[in-house]
N, C-alpha and C. Protein backbone atom coordinates (compact mmCIF):
# COMPACT_ATOMS: atom_id res chain seq x y z
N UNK A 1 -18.11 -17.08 -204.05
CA UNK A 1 -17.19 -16.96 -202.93
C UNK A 1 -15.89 -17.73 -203.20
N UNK A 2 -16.03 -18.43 -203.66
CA UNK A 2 -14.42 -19.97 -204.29
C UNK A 2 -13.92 -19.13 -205.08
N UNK A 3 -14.54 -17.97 -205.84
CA UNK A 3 -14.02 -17.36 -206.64
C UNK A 3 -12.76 -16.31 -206.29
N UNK A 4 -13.34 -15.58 -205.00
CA UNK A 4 -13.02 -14.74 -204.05
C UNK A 4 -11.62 -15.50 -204.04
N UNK A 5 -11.78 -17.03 -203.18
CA UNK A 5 -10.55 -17.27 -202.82
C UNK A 5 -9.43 -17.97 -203.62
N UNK A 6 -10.02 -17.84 -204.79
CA UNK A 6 -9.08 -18.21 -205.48
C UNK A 6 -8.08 -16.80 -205.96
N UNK A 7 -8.80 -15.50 -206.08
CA UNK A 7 -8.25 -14.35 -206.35
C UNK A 7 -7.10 -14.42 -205.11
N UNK A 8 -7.70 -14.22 -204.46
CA UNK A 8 -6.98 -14.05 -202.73
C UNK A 8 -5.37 -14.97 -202.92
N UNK A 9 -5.96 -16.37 -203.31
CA UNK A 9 -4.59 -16.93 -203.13
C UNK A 9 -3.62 -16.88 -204.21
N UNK A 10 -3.98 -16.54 -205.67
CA UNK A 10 -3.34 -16.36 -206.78
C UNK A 10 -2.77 -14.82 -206.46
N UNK A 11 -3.47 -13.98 -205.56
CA UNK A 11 -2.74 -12.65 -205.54
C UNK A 11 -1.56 -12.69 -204.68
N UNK A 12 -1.34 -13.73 -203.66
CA UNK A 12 -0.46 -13.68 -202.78
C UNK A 12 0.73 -14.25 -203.26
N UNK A 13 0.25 -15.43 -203.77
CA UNK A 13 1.36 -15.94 -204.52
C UNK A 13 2.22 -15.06 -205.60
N UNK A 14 1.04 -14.38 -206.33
CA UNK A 14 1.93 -13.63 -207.23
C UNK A 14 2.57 -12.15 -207.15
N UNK A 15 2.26 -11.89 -205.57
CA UNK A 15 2.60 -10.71 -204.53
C UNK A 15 4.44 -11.79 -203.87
N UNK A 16 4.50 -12.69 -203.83
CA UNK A 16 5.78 -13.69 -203.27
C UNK A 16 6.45 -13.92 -204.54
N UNK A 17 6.29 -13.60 -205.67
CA UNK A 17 6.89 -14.38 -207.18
C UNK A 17 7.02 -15.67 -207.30
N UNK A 18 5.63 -15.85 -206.67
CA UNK A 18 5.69 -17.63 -206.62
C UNK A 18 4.92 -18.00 -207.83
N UNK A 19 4.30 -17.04 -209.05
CA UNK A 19 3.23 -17.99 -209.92
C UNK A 19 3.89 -17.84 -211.23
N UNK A 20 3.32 -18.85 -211.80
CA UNK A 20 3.43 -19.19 -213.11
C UNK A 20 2.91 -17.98 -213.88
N UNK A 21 3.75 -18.25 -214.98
CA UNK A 21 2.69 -16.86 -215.93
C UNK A 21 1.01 -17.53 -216.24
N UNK A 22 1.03 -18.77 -216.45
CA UNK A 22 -0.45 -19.01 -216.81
C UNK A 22 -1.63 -18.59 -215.64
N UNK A 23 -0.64 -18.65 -214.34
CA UNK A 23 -1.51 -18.37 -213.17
C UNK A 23 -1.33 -16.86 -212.81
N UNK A 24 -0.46 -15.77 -213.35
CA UNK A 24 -0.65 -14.62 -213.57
C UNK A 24 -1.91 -14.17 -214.61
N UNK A 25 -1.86 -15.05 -215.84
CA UNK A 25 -2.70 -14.31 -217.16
C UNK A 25 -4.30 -15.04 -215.94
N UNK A 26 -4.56 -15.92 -215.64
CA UNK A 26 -5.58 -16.60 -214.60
C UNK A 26 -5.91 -15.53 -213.71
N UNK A 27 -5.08 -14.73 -212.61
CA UNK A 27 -5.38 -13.59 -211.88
C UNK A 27 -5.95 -12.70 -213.05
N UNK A 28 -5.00 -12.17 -213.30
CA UNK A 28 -5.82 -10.80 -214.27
C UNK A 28 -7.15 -11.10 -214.66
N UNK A 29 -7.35 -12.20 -215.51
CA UNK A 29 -8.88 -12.53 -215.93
C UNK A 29 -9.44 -12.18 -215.21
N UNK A 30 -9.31 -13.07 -213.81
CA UNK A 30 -10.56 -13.11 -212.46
C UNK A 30 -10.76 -11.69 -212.49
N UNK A 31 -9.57 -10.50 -212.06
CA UNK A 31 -9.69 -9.35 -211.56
C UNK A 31 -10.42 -9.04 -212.52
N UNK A 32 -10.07 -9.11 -213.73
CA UNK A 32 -10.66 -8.03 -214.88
C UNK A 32 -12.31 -8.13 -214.81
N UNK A 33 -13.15 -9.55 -214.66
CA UNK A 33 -14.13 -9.97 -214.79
C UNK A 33 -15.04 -10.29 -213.50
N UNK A 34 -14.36 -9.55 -212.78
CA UNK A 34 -15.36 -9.81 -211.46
C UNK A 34 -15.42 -8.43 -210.33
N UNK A 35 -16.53 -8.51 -209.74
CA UNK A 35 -16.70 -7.70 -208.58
C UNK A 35 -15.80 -8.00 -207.66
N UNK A 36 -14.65 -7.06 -207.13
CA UNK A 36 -13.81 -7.37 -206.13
C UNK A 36 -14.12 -6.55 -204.62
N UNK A 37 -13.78 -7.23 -203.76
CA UNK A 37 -14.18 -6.30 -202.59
C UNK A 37 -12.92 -5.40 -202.57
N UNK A 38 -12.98 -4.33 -201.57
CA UNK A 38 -12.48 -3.25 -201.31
C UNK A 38 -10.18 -3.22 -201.12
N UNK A 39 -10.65 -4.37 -200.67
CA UNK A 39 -9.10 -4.40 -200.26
C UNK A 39 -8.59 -5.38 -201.75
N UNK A 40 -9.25 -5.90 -202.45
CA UNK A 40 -8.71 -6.20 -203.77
C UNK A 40 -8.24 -5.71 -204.85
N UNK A 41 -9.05 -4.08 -204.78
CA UNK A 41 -8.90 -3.49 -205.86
C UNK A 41 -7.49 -2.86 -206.40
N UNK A 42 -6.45 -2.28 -205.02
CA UNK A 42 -5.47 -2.12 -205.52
C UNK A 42 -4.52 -3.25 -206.79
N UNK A 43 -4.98 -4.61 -205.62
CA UNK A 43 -4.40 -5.50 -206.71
C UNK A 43 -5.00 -5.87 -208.27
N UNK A 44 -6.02 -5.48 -208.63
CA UNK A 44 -6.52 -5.25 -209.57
C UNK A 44 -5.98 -3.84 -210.73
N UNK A 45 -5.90 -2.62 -209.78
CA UNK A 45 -5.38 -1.81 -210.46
C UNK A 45 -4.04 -2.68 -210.62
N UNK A 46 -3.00 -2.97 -210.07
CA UNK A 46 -1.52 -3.11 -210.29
C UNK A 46 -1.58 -4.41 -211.45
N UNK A 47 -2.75 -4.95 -211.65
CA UNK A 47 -2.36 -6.18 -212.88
C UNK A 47 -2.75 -5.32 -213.88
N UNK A 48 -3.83 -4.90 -213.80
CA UNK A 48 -4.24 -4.16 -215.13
C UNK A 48 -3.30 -2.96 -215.52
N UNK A 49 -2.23 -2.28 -215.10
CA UNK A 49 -1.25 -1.47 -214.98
C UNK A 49 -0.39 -2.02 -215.92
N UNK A 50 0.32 -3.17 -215.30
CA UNK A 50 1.42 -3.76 -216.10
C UNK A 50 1.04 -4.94 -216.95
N UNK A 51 -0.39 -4.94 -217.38
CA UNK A 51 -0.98 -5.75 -218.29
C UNK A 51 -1.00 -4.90 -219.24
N UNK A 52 -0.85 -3.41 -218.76
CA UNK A 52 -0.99 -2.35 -220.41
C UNK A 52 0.42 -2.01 -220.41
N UNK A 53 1.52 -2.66 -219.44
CA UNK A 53 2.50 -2.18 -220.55
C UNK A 53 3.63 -3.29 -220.50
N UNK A 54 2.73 -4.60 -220.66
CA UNK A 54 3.89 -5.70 -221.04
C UNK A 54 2.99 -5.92 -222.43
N UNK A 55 4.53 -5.99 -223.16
CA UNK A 55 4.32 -6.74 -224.83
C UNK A 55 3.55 -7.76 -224.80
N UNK A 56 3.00 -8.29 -226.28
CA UNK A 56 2.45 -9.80 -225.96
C UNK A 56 3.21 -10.23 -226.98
N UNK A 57 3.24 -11.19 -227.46
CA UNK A 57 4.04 -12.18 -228.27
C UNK A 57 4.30 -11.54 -229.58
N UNK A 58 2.97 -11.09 -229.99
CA UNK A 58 2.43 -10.77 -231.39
C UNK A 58 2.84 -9.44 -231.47
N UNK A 59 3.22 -8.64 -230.37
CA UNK A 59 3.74 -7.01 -230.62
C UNK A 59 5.68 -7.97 -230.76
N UNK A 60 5.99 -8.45 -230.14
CA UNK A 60 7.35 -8.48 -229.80
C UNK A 60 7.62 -9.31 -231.46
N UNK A 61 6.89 -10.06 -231.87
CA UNK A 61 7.21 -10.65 -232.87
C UNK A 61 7.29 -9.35 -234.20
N UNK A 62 6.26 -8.81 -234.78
CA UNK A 62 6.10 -7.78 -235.28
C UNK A 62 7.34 -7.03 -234.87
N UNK A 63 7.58 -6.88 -234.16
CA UNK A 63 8.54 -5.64 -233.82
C UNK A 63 9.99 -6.00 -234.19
N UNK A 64 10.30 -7.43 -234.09
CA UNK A 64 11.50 -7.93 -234.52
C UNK A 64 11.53 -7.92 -236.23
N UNK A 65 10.33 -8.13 -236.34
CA UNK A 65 10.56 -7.86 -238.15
C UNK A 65 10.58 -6.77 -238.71
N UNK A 66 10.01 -6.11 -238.12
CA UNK A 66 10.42 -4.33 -238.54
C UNK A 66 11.66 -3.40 -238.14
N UNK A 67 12.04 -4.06 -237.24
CA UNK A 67 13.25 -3.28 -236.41
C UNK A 67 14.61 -4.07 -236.67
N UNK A 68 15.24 -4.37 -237.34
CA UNK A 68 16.29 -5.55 -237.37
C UNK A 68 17.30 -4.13 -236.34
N UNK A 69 18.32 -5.78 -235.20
CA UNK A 69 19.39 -5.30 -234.76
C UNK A 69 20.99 -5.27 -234.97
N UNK A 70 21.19 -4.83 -234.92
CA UNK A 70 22.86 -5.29 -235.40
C UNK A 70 22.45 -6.11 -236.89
N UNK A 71 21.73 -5.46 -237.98
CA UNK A 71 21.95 -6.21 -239.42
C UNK A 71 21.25 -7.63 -239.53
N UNK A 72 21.00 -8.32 -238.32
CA UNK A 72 20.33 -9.34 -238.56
C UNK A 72 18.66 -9.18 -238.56
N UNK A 73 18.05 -10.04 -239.57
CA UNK A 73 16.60 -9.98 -239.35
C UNK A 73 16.31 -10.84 -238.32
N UNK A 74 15.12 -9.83 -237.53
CA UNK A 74 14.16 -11.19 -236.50
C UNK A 74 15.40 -10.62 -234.75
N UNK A 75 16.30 -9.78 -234.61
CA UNK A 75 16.71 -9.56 -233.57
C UNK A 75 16.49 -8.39 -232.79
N UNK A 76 15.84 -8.02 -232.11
CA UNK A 76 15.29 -6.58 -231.62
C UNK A 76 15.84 -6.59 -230.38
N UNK A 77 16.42 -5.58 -229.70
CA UNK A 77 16.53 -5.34 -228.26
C UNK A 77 15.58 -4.57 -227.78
N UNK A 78 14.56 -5.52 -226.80
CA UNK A 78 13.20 -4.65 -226.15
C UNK A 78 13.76 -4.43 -224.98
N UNK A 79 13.90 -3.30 -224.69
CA UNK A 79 13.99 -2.25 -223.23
C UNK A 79 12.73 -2.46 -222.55
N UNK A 80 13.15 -3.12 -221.25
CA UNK A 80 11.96 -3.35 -220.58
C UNK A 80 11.53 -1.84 -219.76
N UNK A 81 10.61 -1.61 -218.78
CA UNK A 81 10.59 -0.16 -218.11
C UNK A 81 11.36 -0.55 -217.11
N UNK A 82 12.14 -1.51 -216.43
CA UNK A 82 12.95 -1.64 -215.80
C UNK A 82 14.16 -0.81 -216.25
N UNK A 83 14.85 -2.34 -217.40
CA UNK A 83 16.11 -1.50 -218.10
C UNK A 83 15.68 0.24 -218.15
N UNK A 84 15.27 0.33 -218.58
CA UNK A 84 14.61 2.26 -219.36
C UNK A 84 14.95 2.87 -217.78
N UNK A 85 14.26 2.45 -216.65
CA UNK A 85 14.31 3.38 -215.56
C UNK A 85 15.88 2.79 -215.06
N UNK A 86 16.42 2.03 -215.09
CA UNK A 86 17.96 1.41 -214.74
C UNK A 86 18.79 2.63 -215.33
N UNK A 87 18.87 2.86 -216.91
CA UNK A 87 19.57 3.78 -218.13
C UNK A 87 19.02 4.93 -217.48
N UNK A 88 17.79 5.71 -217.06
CA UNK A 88 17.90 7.27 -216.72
C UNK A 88 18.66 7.00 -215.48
N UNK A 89 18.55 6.50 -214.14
CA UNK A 89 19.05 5.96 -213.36
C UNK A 89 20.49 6.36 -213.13
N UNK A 90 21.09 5.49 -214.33
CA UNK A 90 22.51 5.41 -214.46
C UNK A 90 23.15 7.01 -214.72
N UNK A 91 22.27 7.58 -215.71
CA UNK A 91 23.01 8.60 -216.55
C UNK A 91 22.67 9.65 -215.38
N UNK A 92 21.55 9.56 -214.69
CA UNK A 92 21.02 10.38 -213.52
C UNK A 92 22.73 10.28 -212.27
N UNK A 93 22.96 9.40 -212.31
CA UNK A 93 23.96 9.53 -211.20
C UNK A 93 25.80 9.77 -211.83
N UNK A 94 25.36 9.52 -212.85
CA UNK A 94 26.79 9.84 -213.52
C UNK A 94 26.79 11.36 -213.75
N UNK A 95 25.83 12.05 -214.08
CA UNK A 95 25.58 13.53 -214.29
C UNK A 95 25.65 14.13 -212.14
N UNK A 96 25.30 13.28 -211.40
CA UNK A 96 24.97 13.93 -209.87
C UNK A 96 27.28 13.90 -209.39
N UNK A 97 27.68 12.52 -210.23
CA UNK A 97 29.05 12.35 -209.58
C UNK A 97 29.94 13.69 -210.18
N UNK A 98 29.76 13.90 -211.81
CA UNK A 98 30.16 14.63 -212.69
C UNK A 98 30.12 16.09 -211.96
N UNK A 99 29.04 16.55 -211.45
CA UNK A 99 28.92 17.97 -210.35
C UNK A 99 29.50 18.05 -209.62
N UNK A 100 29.68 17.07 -208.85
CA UNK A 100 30.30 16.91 -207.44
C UNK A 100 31.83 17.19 -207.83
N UNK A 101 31.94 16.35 -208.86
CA UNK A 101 33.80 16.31 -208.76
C UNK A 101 34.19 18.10 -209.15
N UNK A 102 33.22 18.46 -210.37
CA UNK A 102 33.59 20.01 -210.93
C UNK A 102 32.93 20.70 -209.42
N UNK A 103 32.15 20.78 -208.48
CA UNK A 103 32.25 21.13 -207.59
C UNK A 103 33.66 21.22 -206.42
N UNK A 104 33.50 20.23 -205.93
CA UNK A 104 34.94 19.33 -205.59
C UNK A 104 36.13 20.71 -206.19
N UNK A 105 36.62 20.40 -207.36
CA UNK A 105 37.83 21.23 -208.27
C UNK A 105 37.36 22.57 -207.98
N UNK A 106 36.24 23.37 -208.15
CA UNK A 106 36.25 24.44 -207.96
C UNK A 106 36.56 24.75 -206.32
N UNK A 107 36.19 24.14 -205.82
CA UNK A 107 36.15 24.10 -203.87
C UNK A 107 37.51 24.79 -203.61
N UNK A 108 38.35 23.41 -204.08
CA UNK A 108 39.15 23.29 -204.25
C UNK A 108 40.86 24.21 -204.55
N UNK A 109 40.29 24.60 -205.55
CA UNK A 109 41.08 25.91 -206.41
C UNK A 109 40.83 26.69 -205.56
N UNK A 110 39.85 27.37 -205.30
CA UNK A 110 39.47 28.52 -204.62
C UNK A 110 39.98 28.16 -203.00
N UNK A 111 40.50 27.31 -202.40
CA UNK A 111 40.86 26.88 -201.19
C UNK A 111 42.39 27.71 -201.25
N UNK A 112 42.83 27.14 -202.28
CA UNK A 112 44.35 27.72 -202.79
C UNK A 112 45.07 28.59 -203.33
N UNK A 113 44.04 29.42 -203.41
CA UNK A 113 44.12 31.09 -203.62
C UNK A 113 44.87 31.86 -202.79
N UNK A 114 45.69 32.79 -202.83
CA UNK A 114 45.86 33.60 -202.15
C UNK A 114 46.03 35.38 -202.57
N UNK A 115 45.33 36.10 -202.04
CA UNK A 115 45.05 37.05 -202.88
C UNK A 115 44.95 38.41 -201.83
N UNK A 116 45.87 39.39 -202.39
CA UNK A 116 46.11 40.83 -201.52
C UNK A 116 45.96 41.84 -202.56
N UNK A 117 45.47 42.86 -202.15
CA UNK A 117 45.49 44.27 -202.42
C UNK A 117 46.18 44.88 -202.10
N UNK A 118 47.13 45.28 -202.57
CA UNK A 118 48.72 46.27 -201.88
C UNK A 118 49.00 47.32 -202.78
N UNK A 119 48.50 48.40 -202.13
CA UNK A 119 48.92 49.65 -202.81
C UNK A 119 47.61 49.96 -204.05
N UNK A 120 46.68 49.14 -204.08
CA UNK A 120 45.56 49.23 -204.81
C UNK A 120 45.66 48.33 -205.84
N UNK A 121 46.84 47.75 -205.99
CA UNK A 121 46.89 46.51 -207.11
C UNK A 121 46.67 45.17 -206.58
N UNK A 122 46.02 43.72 -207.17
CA UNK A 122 45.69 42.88 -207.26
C UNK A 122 47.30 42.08 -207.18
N UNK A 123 47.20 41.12 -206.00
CA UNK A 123 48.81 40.50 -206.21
C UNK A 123 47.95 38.86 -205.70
N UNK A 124 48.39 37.98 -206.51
CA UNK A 124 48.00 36.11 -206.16
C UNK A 124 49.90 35.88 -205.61
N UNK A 125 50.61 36.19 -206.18
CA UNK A 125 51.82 35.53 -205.29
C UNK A 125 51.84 35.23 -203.95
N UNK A 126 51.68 34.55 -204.15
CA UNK A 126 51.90 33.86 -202.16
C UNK A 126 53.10 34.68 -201.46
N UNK A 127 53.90 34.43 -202.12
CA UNK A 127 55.53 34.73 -201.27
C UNK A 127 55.21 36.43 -201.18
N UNK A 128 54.99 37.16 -202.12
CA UNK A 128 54.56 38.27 -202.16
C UNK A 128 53.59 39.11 -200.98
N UNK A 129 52.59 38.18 -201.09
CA UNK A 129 51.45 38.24 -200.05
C UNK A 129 51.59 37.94 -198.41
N UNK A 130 52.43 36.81 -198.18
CA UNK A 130 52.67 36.38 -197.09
C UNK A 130 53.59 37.49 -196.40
N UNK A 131 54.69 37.99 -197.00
CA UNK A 131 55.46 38.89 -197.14
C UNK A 131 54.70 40.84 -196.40
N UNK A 132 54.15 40.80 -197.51
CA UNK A 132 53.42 42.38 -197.40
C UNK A 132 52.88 41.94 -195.31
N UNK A 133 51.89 40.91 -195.62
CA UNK A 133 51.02 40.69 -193.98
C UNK A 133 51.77 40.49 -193.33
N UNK A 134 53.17 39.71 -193.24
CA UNK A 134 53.87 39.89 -191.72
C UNK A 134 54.67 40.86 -191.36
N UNK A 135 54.93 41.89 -192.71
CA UNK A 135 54.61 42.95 -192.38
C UNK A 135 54.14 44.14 -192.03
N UNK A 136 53.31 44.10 -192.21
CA UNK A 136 52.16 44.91 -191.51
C UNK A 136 51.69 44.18 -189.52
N UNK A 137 51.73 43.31 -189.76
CA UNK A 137 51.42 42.71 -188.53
C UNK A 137 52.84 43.23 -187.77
N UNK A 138 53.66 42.46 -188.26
CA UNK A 138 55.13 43.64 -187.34
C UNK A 138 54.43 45.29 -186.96
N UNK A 139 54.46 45.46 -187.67
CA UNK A 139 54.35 47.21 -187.85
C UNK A 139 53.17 47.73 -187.06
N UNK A 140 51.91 46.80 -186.95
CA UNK A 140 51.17 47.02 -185.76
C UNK A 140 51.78 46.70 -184.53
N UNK A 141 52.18 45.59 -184.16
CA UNK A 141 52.38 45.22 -182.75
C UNK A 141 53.62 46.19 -182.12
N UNK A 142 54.25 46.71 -183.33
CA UNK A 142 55.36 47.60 -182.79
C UNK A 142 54.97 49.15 -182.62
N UNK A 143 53.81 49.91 -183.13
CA UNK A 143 53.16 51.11 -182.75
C UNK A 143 52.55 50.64 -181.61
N UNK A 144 52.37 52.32 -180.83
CA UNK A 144 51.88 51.99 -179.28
C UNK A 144 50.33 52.72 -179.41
N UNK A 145 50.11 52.76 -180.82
CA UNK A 145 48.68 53.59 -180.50
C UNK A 145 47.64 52.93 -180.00
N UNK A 146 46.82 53.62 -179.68
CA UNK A 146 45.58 53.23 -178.55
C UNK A 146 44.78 52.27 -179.82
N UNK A 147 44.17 51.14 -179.88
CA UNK A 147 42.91 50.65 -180.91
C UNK A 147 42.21 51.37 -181.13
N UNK A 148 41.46 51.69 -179.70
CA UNK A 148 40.48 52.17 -179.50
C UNK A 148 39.94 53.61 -180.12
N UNK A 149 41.54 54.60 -179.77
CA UNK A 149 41.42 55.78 -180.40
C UNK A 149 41.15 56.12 -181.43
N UNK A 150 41.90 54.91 -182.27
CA UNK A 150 42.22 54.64 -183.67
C UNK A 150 39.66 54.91 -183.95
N UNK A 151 39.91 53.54 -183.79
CA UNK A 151 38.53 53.25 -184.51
C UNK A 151 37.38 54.48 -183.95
N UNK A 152 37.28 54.83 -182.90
CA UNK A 152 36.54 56.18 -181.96
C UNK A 152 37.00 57.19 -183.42
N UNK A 153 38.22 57.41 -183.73
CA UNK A 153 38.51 58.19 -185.05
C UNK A 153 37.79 58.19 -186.36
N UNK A 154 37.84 56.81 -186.84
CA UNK A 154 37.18 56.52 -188.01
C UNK A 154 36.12 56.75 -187.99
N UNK A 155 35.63 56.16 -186.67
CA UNK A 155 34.04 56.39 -187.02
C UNK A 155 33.48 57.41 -186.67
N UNK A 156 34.30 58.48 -186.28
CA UNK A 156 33.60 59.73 -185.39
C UNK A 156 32.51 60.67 -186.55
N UNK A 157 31.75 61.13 -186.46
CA UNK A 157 30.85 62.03 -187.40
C UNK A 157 30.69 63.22 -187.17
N UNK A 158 32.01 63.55 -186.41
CA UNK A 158 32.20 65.00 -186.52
C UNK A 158 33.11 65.61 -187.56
């Protein structure tokens, strides 16, 4: 049972980032080597988790002698899964801003278009365009024909 509470209080502490690493490698043991009750076990899974994927001395050492950085022997840059998930992270939101802006520009462009069909040809000139529609808009408000007749016409299916 002392055992119990020693798990209990080494888990809380090291649930607050209050423990020592010797009293981290101390938790894991207990967990690894004992019957835990029910509400322990998560914390058991979560040491044994990041007990399989932190280096130990003897990988990080090895690894500096095989890997030289920048030309020097014995210097390795270990990417923690922090850094690693920080770097997709980063490139993840630089690729989400990168859309937005070519979104954005296309929006954009296409806001500032102006574009008529006159006479069956394709015209973007503004002055051109603006031109043709206020005339035509003249040219309606100044005929006295009925709307109504008009469209009763078009659509008639006789």
């Amino acid at each position: 049972m002392d055992k119990i509470l020693r798990i209990r209080t080494l888990a809380d502490r090291f649930l607050a980032s209050e423990t020592s690493l010797q009293e981290e490698r101390e938790l894991t043991e207990l967990c690894r080597n004992g019957d835990l009750p029910a509400d322990l076990l998560p914390v058991r899974e979560m040491l044994l988790a990041l007990e399989s994927m932190a280096l130990t001395d003897e990988e990080r050492a090895s690894a500096a002698e095989e890997q030289p950085y920048g030309g020097q022997q014995g210097h390795v840059k270990v990417m923690t899964p922090v850094a690693r998930g920080r770097r997709w992270l980063a490139a993840a939101a630089a690729v989400v801003v990168l859309l937005a802006a070519g979104a954005f520009a296309l929006w954009h462009r296409q806001q500032d278009e102006c574009v008529a069909y006159i006479y069956g040809k394709r015209c973007t000139d503004r002055t051109v365009v603006m031109r043709e529609m206020r005339q035509n808009m003249t040219d309606m408000a100044e005929s006295d024909a009925d709307v109504e007749a008009q469209l009763n016409e078009m659509f008639s299916t006789n």
